[in-house]
C-alpha atoms as a PDB file:
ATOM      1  CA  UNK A   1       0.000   0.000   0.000  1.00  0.00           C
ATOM      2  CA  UNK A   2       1.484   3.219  -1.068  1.00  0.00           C
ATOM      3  CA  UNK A   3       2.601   5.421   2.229  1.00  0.00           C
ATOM      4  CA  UNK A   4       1.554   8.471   0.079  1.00  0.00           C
ATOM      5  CA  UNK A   5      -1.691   9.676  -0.125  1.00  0.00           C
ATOM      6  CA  UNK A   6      -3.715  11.940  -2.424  1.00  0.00           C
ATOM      7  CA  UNK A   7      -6.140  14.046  -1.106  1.00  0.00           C
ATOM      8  CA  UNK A   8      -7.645  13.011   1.403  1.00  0.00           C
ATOM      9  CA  UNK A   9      -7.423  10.522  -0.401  1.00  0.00           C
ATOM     10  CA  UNK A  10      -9.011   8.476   1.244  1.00  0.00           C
ATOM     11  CA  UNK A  11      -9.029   5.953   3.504  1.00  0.00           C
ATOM     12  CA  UNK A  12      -8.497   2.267   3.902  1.00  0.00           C
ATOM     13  CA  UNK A  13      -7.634   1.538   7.130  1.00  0.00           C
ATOM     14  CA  UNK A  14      -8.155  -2.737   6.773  1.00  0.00           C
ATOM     15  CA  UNK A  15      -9.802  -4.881   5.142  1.00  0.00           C
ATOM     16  CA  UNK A  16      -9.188  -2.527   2.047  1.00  0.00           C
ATOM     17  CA  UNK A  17      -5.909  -1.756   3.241  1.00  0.00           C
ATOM     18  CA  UNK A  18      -3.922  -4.445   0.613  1.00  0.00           C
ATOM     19  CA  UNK A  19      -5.163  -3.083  -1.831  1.00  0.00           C
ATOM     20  CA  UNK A  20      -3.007  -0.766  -3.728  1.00  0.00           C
ATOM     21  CA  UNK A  21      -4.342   1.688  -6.445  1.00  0.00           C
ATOM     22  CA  UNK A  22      -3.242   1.911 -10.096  1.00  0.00           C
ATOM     23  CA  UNK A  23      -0.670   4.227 -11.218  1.00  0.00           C
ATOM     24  CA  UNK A  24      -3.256   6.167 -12.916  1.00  0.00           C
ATOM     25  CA  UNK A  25      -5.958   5.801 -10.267  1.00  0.00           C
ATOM     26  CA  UNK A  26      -6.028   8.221  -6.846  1.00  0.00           C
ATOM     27  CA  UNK A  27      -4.059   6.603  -4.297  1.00  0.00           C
ATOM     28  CA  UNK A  28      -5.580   4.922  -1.082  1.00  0.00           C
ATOM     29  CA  UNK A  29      -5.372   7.073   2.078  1.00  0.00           C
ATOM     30  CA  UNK A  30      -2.785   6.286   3.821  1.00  0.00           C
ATOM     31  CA  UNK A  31      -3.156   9.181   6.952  1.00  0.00           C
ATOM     32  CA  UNK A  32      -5.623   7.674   8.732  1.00  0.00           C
ATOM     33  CA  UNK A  33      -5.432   4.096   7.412  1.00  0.00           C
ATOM     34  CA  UNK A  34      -3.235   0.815   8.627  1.00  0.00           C
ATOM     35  CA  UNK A  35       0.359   1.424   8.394  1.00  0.00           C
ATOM     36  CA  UNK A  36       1.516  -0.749   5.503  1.00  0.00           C
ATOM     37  CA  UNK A  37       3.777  -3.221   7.091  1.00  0.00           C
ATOM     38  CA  UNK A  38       2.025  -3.135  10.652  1.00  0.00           C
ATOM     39  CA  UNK A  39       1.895  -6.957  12.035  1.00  0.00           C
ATOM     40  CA  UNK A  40       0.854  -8.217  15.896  1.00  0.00           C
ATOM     41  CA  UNK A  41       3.847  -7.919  17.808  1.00  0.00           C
ATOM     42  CA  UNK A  42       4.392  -8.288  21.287  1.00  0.00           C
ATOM     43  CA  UNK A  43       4.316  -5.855  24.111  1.00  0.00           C
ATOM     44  CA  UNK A  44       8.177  -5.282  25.143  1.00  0.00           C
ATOM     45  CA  UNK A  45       9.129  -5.855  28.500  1.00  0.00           C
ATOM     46  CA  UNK A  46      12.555  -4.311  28.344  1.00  0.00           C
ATOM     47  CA  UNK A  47      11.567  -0.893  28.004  1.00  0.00           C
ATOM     48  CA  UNK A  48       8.783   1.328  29.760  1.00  0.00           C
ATOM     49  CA  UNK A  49       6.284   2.417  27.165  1.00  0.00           C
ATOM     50  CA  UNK A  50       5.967   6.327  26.782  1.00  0.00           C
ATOM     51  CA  UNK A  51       2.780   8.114  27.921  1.00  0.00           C
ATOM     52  CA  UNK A  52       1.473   8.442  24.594  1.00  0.00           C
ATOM     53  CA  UNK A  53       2.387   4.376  24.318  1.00  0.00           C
ATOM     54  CA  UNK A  54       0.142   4.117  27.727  1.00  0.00           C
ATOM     55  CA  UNK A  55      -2.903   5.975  26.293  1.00  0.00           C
ATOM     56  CA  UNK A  56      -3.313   4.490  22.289  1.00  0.00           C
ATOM     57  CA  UNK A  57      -2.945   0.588  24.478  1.00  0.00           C
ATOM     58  CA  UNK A  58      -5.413   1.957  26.989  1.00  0.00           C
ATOM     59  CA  UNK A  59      -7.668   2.408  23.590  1.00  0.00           C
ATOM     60  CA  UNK A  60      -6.417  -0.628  21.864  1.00  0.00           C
ATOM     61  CA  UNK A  61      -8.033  -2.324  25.163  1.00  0.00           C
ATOM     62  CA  UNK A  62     -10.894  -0.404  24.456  1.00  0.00           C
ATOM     63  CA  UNK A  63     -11.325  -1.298  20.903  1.00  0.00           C
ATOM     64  CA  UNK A  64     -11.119  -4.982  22.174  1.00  0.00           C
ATOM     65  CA  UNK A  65     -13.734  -4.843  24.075  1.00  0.00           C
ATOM     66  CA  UNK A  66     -16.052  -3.492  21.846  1.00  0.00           C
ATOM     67  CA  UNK A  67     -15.180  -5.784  18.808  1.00  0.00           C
ATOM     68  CA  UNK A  68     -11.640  -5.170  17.681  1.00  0.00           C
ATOM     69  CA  UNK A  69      -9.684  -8.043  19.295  1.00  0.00           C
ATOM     70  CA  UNK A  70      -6.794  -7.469  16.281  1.00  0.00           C
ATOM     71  CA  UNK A  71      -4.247  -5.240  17.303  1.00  0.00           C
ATOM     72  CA  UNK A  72      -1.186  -3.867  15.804  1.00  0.00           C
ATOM     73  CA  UNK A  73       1.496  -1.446  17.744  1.00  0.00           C
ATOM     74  CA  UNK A  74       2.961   0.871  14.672  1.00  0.00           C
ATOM     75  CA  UNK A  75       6.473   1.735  15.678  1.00  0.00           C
ATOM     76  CA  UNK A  76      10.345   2.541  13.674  1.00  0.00           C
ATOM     77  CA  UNK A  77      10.033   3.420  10.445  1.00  0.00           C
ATOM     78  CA  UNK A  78       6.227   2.598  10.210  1.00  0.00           C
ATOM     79  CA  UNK A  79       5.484   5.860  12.599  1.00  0.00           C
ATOM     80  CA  UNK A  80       7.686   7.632  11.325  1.00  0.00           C
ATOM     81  CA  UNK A  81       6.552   7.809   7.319  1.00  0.00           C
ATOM     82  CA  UNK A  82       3.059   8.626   9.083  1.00  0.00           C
ATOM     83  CA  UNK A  83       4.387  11.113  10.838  1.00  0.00           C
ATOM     84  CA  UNK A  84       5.897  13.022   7.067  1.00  0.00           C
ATOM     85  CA  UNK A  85       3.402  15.451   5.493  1.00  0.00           C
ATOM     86  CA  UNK A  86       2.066  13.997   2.235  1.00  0.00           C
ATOM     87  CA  UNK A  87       3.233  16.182  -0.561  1.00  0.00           C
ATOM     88  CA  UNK A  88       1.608  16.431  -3.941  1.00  0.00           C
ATOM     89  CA  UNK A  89      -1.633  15.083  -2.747  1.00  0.00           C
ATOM     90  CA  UNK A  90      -3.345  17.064  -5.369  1.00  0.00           C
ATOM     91  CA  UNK A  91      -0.704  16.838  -8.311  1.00  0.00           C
ATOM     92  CA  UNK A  92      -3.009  15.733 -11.478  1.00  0.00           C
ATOM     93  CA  UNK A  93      -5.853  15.904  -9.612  1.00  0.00           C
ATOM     94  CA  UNK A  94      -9.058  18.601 -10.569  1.00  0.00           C
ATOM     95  CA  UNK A  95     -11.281  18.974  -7.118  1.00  0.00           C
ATOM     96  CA  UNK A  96     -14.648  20.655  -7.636  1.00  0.00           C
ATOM     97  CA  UNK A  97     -15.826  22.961  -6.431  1.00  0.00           C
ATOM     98  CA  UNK A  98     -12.204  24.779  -6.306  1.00  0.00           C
ATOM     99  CA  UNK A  99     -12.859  26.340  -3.198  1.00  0.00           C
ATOM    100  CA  UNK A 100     -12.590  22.736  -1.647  1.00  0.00           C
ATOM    101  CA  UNK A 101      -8.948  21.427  -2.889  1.00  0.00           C
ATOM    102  CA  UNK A 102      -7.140  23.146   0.341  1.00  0.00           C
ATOM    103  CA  UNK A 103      -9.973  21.480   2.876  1.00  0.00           C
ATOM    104  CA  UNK A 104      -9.244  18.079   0.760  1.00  0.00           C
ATOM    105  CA  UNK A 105      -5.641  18.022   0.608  1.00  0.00           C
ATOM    106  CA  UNK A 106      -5.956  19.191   4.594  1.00  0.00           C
ATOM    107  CA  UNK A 107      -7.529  16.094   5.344  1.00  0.00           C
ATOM    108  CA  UNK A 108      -3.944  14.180   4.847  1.00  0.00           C
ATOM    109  CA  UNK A 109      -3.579  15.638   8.686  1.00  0.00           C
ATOM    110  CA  UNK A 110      -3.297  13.715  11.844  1.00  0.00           C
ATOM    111  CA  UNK A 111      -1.241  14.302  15.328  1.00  0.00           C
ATOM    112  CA  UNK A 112       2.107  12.507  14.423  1.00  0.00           C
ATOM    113  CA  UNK A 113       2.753  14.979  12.015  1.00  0.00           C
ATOM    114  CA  UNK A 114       3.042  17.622  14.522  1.00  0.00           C
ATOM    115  CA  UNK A 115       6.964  15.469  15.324  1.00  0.00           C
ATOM    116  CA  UNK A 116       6.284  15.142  18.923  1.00  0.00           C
ATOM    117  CA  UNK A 117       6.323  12.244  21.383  1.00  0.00           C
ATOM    118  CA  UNK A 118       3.707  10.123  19.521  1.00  0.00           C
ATOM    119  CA  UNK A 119       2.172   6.619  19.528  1.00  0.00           C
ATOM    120  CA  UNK A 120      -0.276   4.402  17.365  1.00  0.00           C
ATOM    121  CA  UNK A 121      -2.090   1.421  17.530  1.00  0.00           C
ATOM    122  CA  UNK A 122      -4.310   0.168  14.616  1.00  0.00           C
ATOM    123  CA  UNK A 123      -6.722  -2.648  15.076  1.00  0.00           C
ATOM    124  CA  UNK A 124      -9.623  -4.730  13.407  1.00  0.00           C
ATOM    125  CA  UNK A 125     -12.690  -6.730  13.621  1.00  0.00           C
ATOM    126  CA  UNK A 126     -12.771 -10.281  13.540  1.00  0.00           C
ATOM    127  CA  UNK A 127     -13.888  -9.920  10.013  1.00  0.00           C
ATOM    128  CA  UNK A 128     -11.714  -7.804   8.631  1.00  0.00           C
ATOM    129  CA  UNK A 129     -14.100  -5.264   7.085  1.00  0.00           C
ATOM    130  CA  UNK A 130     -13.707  -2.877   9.571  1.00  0.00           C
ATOM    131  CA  UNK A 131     -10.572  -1.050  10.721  1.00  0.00           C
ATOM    132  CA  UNK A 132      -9.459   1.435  12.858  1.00  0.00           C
ATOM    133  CA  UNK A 133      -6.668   3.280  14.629  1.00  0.00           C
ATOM    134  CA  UNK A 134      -5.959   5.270  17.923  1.00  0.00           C
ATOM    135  CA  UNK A 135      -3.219   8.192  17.721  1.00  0.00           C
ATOM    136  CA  UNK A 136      -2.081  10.043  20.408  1.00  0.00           C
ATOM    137  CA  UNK A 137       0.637  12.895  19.673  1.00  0.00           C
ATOM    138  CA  UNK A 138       2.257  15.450  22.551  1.00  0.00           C
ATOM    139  CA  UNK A 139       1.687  19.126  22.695  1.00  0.00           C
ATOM    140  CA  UNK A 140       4.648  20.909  23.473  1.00  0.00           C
ATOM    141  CA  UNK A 141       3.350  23.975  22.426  1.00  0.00           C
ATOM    142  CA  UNK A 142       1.438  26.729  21.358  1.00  0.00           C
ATOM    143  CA  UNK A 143       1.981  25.818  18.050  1.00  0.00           C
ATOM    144  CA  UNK A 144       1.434  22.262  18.479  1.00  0.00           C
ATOM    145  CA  UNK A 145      -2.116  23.500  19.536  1.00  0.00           C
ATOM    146  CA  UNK A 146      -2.917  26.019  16.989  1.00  0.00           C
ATOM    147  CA  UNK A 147      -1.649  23.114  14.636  1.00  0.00           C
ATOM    148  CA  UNK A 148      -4.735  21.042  16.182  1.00  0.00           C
ATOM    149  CA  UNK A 149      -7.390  23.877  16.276  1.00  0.00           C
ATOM    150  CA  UNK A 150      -6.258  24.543  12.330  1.00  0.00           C
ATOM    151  CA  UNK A 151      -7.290  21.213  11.532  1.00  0.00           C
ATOM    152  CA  UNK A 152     -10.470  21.432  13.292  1.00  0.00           C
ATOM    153  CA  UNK A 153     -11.163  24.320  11.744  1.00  0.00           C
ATOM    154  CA  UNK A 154     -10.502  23.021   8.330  1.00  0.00           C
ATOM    155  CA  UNK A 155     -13.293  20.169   9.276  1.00  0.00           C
ATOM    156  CA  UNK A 156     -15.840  22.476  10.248  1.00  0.00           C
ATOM    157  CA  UNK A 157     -15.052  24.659   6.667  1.00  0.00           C
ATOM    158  CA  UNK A 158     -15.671  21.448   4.825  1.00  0.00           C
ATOM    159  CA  UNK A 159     -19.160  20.751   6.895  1.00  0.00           C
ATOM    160  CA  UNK A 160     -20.002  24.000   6.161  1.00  0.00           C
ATOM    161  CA  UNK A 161     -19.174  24.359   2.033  1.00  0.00           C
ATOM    162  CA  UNK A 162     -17.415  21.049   1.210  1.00  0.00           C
ATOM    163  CA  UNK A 163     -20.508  18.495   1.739  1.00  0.00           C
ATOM    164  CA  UNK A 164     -20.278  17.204  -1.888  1.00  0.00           C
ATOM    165  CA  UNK A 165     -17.013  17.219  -3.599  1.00  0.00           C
ATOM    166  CA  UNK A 166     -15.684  15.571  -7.356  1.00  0.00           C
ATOM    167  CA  UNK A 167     -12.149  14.235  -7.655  1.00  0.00           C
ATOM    168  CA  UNK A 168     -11.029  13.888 -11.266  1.00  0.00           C
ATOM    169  CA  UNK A 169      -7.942  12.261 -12.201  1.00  0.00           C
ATOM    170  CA  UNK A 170      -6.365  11.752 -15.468  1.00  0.00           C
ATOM    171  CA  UNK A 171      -8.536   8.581 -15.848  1.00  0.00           C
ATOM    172  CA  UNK A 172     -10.674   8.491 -12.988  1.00  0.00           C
ATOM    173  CA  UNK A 173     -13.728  10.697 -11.150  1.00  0.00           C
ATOM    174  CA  UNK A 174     -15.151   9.846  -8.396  1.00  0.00           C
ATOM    175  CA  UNK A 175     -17.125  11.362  -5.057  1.00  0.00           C
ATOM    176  CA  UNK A 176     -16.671  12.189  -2.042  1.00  0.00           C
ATOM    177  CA  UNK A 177     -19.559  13.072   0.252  1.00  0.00           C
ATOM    178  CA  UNK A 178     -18.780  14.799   3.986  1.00  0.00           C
ATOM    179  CA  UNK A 179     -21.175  14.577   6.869  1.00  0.00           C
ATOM    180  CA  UNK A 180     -21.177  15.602  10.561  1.00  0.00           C
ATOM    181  CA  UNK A 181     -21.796  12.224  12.422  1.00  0.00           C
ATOM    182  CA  UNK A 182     -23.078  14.400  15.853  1.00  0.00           C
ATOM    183  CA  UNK A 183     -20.995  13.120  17.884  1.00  0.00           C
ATOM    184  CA  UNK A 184     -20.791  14.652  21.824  1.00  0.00           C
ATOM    185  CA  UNK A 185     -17.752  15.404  23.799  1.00  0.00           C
ATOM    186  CA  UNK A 186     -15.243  15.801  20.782  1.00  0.00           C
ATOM    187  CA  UNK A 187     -13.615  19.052  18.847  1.00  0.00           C
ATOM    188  CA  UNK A 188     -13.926  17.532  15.529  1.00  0.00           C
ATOM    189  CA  UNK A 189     -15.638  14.519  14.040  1.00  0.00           C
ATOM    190  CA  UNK A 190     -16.555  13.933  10.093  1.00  0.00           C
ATOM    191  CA  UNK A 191     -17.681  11.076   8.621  1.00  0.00           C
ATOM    192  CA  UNK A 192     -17.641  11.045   4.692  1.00  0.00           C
ATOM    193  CA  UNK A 193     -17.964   8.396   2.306  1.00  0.00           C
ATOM    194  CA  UNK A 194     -16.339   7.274  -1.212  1.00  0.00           C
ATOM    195  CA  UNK A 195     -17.403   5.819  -4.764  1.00  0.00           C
ATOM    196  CA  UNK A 196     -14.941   4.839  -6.432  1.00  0.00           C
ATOM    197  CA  UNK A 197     -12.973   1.784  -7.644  1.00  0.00           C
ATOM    198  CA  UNK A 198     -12.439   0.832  -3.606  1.00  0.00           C
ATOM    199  CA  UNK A 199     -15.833   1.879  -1.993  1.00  0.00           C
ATOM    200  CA  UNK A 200     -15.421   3.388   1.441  1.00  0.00           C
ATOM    201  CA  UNK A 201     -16.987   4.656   4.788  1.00  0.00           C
ATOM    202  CA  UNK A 202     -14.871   6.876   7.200  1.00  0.00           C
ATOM    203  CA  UNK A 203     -14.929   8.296  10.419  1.00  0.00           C
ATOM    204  CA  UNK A 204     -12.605  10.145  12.567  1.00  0.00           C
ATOM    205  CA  UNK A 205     -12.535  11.855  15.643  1.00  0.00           C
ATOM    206  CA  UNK A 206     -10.492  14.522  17.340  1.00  0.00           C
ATOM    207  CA  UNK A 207     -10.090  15.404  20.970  1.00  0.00           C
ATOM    208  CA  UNK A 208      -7.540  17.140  22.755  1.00  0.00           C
ATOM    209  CA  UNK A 209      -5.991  17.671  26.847  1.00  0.00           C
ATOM    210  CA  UNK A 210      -3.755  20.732  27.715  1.00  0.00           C
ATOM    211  CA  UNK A 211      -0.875  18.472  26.525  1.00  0.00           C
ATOM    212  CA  UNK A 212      -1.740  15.625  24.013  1.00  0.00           C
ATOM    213  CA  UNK A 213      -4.057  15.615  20.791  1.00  0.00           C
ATOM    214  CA  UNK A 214      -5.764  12.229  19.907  1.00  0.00           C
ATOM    215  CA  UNK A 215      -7.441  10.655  16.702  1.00  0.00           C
ATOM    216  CA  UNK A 216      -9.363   7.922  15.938  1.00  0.00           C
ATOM    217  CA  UNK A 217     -10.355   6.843  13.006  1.00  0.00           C
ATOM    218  CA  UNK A 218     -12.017   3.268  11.637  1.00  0.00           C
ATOM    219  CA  UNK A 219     -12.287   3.510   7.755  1.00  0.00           C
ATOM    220  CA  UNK A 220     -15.120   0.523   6.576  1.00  0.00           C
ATOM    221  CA  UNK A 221     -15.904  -1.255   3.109  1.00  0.00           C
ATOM    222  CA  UNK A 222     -20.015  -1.228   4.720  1.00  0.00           C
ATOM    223  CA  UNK A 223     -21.431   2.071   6.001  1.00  0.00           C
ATOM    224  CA  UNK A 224     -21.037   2.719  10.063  1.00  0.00           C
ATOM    225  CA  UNK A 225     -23.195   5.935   9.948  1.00  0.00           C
ATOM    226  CA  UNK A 226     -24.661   4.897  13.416  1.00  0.00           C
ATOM    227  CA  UNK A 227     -24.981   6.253  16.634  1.00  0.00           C
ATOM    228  CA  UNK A 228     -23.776   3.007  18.203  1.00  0.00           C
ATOM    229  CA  UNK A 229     -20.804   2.888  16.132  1.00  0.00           C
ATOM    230  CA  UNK A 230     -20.387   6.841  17.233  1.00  0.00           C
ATOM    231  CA  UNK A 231     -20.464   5.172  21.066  1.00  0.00           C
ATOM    232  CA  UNK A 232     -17.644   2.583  20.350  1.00  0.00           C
ATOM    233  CA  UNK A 233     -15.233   5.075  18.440  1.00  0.00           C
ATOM    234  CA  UNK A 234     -16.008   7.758  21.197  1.00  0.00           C
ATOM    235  CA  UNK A 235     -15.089   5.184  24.115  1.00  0.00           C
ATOM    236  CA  UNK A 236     -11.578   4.155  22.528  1.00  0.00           C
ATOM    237  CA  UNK A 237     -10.866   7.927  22.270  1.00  0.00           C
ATOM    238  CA  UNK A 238     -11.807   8.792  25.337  1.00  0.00           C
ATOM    239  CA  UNK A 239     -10.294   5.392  26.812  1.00  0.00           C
ATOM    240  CA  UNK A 240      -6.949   6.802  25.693  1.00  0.00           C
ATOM    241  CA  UNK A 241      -7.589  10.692  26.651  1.00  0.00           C
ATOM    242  CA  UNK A 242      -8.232   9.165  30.025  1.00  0.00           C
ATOM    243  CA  UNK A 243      -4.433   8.167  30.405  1.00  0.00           C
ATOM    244  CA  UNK A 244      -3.349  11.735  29.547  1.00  0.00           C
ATOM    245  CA  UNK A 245      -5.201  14.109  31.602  1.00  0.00           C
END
């Protein structure tokens, strides 16, 4: 799965995640999707885990609970690409209306980026249609913050004027379609869906402390436009908020 992603570009966080689009074909979203080379791996012993380690387990724990017994800690180099700013998200790409390309392309945003102390853990259902992700990133700053409210800003532009976007490629259209999934106790949450050659259903949340920003975000091949689903997705964020107040 490519690590780069093009606008916005939407999301494939498991089942979906193997497969790979065409050279000529938007690219799979790779921001808030299952790192590419992520596999089970043991918890280490050796070494304490970091805060931010603490809080996306406390989630993963969570997300078990509630019907995501697959987990994957996403470490080294894996963390690390997530944590680069795509580039050229929108090169060869035409997104109407105009006015929404910079919302779009801002969608390739999540808290590792900001190059703090940072953790993720990505996890799935037992039928691997449904997969998800807890991030939890350190603010060290004002900046780190503004960083956070910019993004959630951004969200609440698209809800406002972005609701019902085109991406055209060189040999590809297809639509995206943004929605506010009313979701309590959070600073941003969007839920938007996909028609194209890989079908998707996304949803990601955003919450903050003084001192840490956290995302989660479960990407779906079957719509999870429900306020149940809104429940589990808000308990694994605020399972991991929990260990950072």
């Amino acid at each position: 799965m490519p690590k780069k992603i093009a606008a916005l570009a939407l999301v494939s966080v498991l089942a979906l995640a193997s497969c790979s689009a065409a050279s000529n074909e938007m690219p799979q979203d790779s921001t808030h999707q299952k790192a590419a080379s992520a596999e089970p791996s043991a918890p280490a012993e050796t070494e304490p885990m970091s805060t931010e380690e603490v809080a996306t387990t406390a989630g993963a724990v969570m997300a078990a609970k509630l019907g995501f017994p697959n987990s994957a800690k996403i470490t080294g180099d894996d963390l690390k690409s997530l944590a680069k700013k795509p580039e050229d998200t929108l090169k060869d790409i035409v997104v109407l209306p105009d006015t929404c390309a910079a919302p779009v392309q801002d969608l390739n945003w999540s808290p590792v980026q900001l190059g703090t102390d940072s953790a993720r853990t990505d996890f799935t259902n037992e039928a691997q249609n449904i997969t998800g992700s807890i991030e939890v990133a350190k603010l060290e700053d004002d900046a780190d913050r503004d960083a956070v409210g910019a993004h959630n800003k951004n969200v609440a532009a698209i809800l406002d004027g972005c609701k019902s976007v085109k991406i055209n490629g060189l040999d590809y259209s297809e639509d995206l379609k943004f929605s506010d999934p009313k979701v309590d106790g959070v600073e941003s949450a969007l839920y938007y869906t996909r028609n194209g050659q890989y079908p998707q259903d996304s949803l990601v949340l955003i919450a903050s402390t003084d001192d840490h920003a956290a995302m989660v975000s479960f990407v779906s091949a079957e719509p999870i436009n429900d306020a149940k689903f809104n429940e589990v997705a808000t308990s694994i964020l605020d399972a991991a908020l929990t260990q950072v107040k």
